[in-house]
Protein backbone atom coordinates (compact mmCIF):
# COMPACT_ATOMS: atom_id res chain seq x y z
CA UNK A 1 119.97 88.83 83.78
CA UNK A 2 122.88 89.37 85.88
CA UNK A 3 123.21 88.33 88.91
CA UNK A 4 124.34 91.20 91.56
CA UNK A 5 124.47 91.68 95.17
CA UNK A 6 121.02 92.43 95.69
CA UNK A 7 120.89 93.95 92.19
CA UNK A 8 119.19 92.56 88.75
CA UNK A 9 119.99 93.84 85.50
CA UNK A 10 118.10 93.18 82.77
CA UNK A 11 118.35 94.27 78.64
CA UNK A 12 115.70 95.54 76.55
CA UNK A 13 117.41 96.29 73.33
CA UNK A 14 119.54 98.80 74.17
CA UNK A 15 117.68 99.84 77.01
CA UNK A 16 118.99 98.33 80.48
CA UNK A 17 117.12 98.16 83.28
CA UNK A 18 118.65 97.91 86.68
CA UNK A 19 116.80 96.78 89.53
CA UNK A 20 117.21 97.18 93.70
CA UNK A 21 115.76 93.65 94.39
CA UNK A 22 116.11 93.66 98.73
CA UNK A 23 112.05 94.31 98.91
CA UNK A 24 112.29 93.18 102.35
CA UNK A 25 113.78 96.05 103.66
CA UNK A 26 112.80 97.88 100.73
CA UNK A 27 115.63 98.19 98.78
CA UNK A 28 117.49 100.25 101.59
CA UNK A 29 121.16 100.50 100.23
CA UNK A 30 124.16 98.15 102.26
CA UNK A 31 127.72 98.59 101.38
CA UNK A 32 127.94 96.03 99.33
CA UNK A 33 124.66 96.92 97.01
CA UNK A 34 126.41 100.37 96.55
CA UNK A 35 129.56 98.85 95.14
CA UNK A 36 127.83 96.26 92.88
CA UNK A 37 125.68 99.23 91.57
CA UNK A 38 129.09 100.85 91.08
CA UNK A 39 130.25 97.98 89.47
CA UNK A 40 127.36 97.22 87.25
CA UNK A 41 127.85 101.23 86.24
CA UNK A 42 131.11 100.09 84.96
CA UNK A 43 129.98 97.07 82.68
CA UNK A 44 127.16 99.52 81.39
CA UNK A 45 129.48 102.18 80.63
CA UNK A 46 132.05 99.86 78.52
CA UNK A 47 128.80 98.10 76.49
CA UNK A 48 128.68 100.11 73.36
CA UNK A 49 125.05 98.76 72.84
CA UNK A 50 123.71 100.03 75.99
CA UNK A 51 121.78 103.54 75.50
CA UNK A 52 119.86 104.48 77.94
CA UNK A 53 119.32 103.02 81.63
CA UNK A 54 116.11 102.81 83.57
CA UNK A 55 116.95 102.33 87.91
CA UNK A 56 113.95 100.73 89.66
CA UNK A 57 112.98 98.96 92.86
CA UNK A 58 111.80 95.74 93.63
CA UNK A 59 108.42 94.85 95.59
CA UNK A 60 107.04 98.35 94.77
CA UNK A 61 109.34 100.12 96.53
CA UNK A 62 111.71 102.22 95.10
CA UNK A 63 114.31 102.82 97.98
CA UNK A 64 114.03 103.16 101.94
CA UNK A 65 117.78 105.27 102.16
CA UNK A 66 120.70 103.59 103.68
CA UNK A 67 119.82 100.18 105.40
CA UNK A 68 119.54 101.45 109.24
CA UNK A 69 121.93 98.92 110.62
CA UNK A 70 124.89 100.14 108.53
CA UNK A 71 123.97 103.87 109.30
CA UNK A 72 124.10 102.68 112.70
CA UNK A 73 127.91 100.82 112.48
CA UNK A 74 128.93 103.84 111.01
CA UNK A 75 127.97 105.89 114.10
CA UNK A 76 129.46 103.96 116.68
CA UNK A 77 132.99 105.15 115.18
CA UNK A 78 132.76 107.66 112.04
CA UNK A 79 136.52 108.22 111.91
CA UNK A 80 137.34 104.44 111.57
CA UNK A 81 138.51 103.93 108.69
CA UNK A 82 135.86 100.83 107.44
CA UNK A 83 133.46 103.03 108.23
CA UNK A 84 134.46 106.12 106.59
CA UNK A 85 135.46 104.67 103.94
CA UNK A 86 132.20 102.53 103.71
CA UNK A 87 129.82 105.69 103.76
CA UNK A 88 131.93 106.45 100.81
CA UNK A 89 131.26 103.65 98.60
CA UNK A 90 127.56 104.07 98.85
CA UNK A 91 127.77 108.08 98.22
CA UNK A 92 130.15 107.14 95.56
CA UNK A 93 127.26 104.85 94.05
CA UNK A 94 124.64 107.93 93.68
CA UNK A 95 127.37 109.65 92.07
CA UNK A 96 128.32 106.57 89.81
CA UNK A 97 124.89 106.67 88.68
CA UNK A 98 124.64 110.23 88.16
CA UNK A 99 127.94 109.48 85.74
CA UNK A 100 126.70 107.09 83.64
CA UNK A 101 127.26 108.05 79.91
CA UNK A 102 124.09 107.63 78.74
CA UNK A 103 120.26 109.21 79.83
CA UNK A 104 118.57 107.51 82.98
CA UNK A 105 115.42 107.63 84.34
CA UNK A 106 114.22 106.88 87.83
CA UNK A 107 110.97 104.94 87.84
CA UNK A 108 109.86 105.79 91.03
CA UNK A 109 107.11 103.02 92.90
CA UNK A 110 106.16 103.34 96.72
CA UNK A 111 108.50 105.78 98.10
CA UNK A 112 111.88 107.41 97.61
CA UNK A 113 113.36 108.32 101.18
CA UNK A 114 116.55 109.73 102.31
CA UNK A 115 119.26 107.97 100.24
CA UNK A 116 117.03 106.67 98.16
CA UNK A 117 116.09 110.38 97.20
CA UNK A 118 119.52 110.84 96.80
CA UNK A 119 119.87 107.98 93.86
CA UNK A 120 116.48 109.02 91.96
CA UNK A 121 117.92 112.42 91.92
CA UNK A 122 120.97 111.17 90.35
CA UNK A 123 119.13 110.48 86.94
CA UNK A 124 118.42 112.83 84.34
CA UNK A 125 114.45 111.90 84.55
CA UNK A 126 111.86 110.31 86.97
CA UNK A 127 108.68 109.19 86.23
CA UNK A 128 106.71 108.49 89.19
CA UNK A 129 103.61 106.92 90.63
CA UNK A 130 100.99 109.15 91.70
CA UNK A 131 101.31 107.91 95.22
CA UNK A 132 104.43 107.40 95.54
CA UNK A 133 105.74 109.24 99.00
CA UNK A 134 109.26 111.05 98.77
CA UNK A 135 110.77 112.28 101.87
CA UNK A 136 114.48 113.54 102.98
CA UNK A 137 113.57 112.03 105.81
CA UNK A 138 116.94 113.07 107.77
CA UNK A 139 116.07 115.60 110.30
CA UNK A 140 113.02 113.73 111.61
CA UNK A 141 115.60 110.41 112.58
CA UNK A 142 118.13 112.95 113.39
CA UNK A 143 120.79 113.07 111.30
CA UNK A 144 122.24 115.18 108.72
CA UNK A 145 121.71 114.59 105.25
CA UNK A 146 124.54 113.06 103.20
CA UNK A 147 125.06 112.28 99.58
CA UNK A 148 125.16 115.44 98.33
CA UNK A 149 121.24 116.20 98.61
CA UNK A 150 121.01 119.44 98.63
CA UNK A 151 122.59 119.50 95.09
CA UNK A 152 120.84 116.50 94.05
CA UNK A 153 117.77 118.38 95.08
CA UNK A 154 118.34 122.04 94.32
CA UNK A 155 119.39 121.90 90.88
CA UNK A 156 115.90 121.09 89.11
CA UNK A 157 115.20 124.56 90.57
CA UNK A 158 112.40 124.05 92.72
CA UNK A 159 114.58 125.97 96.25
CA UNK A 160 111.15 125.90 98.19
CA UNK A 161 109.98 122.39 97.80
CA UNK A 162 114.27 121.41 98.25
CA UNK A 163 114.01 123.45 101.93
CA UNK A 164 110.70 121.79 102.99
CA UNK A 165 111.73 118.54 102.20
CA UNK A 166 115.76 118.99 103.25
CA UNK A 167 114.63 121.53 106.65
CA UNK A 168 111.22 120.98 107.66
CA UNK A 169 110.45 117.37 107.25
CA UNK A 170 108.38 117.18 104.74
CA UNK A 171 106.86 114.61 102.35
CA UNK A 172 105.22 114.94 98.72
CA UNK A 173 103.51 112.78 96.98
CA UNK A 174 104.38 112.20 93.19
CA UNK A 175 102.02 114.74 91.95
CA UNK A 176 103.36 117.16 93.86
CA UNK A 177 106.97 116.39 92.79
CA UNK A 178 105.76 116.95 88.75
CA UNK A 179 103.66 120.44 90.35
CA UNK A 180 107.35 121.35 92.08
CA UNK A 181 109.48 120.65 88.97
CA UNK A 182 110.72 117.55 90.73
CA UNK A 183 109.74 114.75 88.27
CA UNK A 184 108.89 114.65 84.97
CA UNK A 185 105.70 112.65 84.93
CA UNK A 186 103.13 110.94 87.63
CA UNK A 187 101.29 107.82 86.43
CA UNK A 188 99.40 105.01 88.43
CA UNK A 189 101.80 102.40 89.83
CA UNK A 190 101.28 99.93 86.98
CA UNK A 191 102.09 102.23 84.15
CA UNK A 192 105.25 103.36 85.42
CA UNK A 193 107.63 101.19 84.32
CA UNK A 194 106.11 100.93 81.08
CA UNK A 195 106.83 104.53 80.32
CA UNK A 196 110.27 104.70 81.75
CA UNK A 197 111.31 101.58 79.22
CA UNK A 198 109.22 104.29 76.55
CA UNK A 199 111.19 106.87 77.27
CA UNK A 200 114.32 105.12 77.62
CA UNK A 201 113.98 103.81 74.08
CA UNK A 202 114.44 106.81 72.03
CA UNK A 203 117.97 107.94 72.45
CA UNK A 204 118.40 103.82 73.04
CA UNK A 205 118.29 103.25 69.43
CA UNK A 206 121.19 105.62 68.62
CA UNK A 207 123.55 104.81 72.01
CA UNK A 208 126.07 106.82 70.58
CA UNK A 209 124.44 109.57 69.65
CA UNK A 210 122.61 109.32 73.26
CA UNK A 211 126.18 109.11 74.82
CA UNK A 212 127.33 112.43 72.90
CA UNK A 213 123.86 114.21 73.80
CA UNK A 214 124.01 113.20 77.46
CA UNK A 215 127.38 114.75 77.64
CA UNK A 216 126.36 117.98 76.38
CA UNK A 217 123.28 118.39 78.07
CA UNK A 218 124.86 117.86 82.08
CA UNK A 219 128.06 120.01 80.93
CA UNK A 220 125.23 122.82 79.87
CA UNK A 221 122.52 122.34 82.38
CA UNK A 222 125.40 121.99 85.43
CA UNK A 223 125.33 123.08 88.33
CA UNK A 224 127.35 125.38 87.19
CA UNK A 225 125.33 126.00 84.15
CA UNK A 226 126.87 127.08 81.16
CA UNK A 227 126.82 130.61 79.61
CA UNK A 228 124.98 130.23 76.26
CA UNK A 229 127.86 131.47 74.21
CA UNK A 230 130.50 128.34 75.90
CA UNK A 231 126.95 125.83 75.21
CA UNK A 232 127.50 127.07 71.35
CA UNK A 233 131.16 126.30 70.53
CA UNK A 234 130.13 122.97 72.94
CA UNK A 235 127.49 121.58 70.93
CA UNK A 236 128.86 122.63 67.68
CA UNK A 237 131.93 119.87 66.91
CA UNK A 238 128.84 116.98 67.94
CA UNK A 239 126.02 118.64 66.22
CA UNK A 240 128.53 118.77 63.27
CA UNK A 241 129.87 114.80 63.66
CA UNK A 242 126.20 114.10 63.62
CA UNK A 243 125.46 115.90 60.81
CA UNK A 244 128.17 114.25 58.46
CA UNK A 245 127.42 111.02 60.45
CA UNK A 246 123.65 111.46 58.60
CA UNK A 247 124.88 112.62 55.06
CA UNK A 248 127.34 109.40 54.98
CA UNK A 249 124.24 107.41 55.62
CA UNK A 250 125.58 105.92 58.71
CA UNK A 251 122.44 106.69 60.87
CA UNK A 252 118.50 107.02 59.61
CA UNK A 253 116.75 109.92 60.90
């Protein structure tokens, strides 16, 4: 275990786990959380052995947004530069996530608000509890989203459940996320995490493979999305190092 700036990470094999660990304020994100989760993105990213990562909360929260005090610094003067600059680092830290070389999955405990929307949304998968409450949450304390979340959002698809949440105010439960296309899976609270590591240890056994796959998948999936024809001559140079990769023995199916 690492010690971070509010942050634990943890290995499993080569499954890492990395944890927002502020449950008093519910893992809302400061400045200097978002750059160690930058940070830690980087050590992941240059571990060869690392294959898949799993981004949690602490307490049984998952995240409360952007800690209200720095939202509220940034406000008093959004052109200084500290301020600009430090709304940058932590949209730069959903972003870092969403860039990580290998698949990640959101396990999703308590609630998901705001920012904290933003950074599930980030990942390539979230499983989720059952009663877990997600929310934009940035029109009802009157402010604009950031972050990029109507992307983050819009591209699973589901346009109507993005507007209600983004426009309108309103909040879904983690059933209702899987019924909207939103998340993969709802689960009690208990079993989450436990099938986020279960997931995360497929591809975690190959990390290179996982790395290659990853790549391919966001390039194809976008936004934009690929043509299928440009997803062909894509995949076909890694299905085809893969292939001789197998037939030289170097990896059991």
């Amino acid at each position: 275990m690492s010690p971070l700036t509010d942050l634990t990470l943890e290995r499993h094999g080569g499954v890492a786990v990395l944890t927002l660990d502020a449950p008093d304020r519910r893992n809302a994100l400061t400045i200097a959380m978002a750059q160690a989760m930058i940070d830690t993105c980087e050590e992941l990213d240059a571990d060869p052995t690392v294959g898949a990562v799993v981004v949690r909360g602490a307490g049984g929260y998952f995240c409360a947004g952007g800690e209200r005090a720095t939202l509220a610094r940034a406000g008093e003067d959004p052109a200084a530069p500290d301020a600009f600059t430090g709304m940058g680092t932590i949209y730069r830290a959903f972003h870092r996530v969403g860039e990580l070389q290998v698949p990640t999955i959101a396990a999703i405990h308590g609630g998901a608000v705001g920012a904290g929307m933003n950074l599930a949304f980030a990942t390539d998968l979230r499983i989720v509890a059952r009663d877990a409450k997600l929310a934009s949450g940035f029109i009802p304390i009157g402010l604009h989203p950031g972050g990029g979340h109507g992307v983050l959002l819009g591209r699973t698809g589901a346009r109507e459940t993005t507007a209600a949440l983004a426009l309108f105010g309103e909040r879904i439960t983690g059933e209702q996320a899987v019924a909207a296309g939103l998340a993969y899976e709802a689960l009690d609270a208990d079993a989450v995490d436990a099938r986020a590591l279960e997931l995360a240890a497929v591809p975690a056994r190959d990390p290179e493979l996982a790395r290659r796959t990853t790549l391919s998948l966001r390039t194809e999936l976008g936004p934009p999305a690929l043509p299928w024809g440009a997803a062909l001559e894509m995949e076909r140079s890694a299905q085809m190092w893969s292939m001789r990769r197998k037939a030289l023995g170097a990896q059991d199916a």
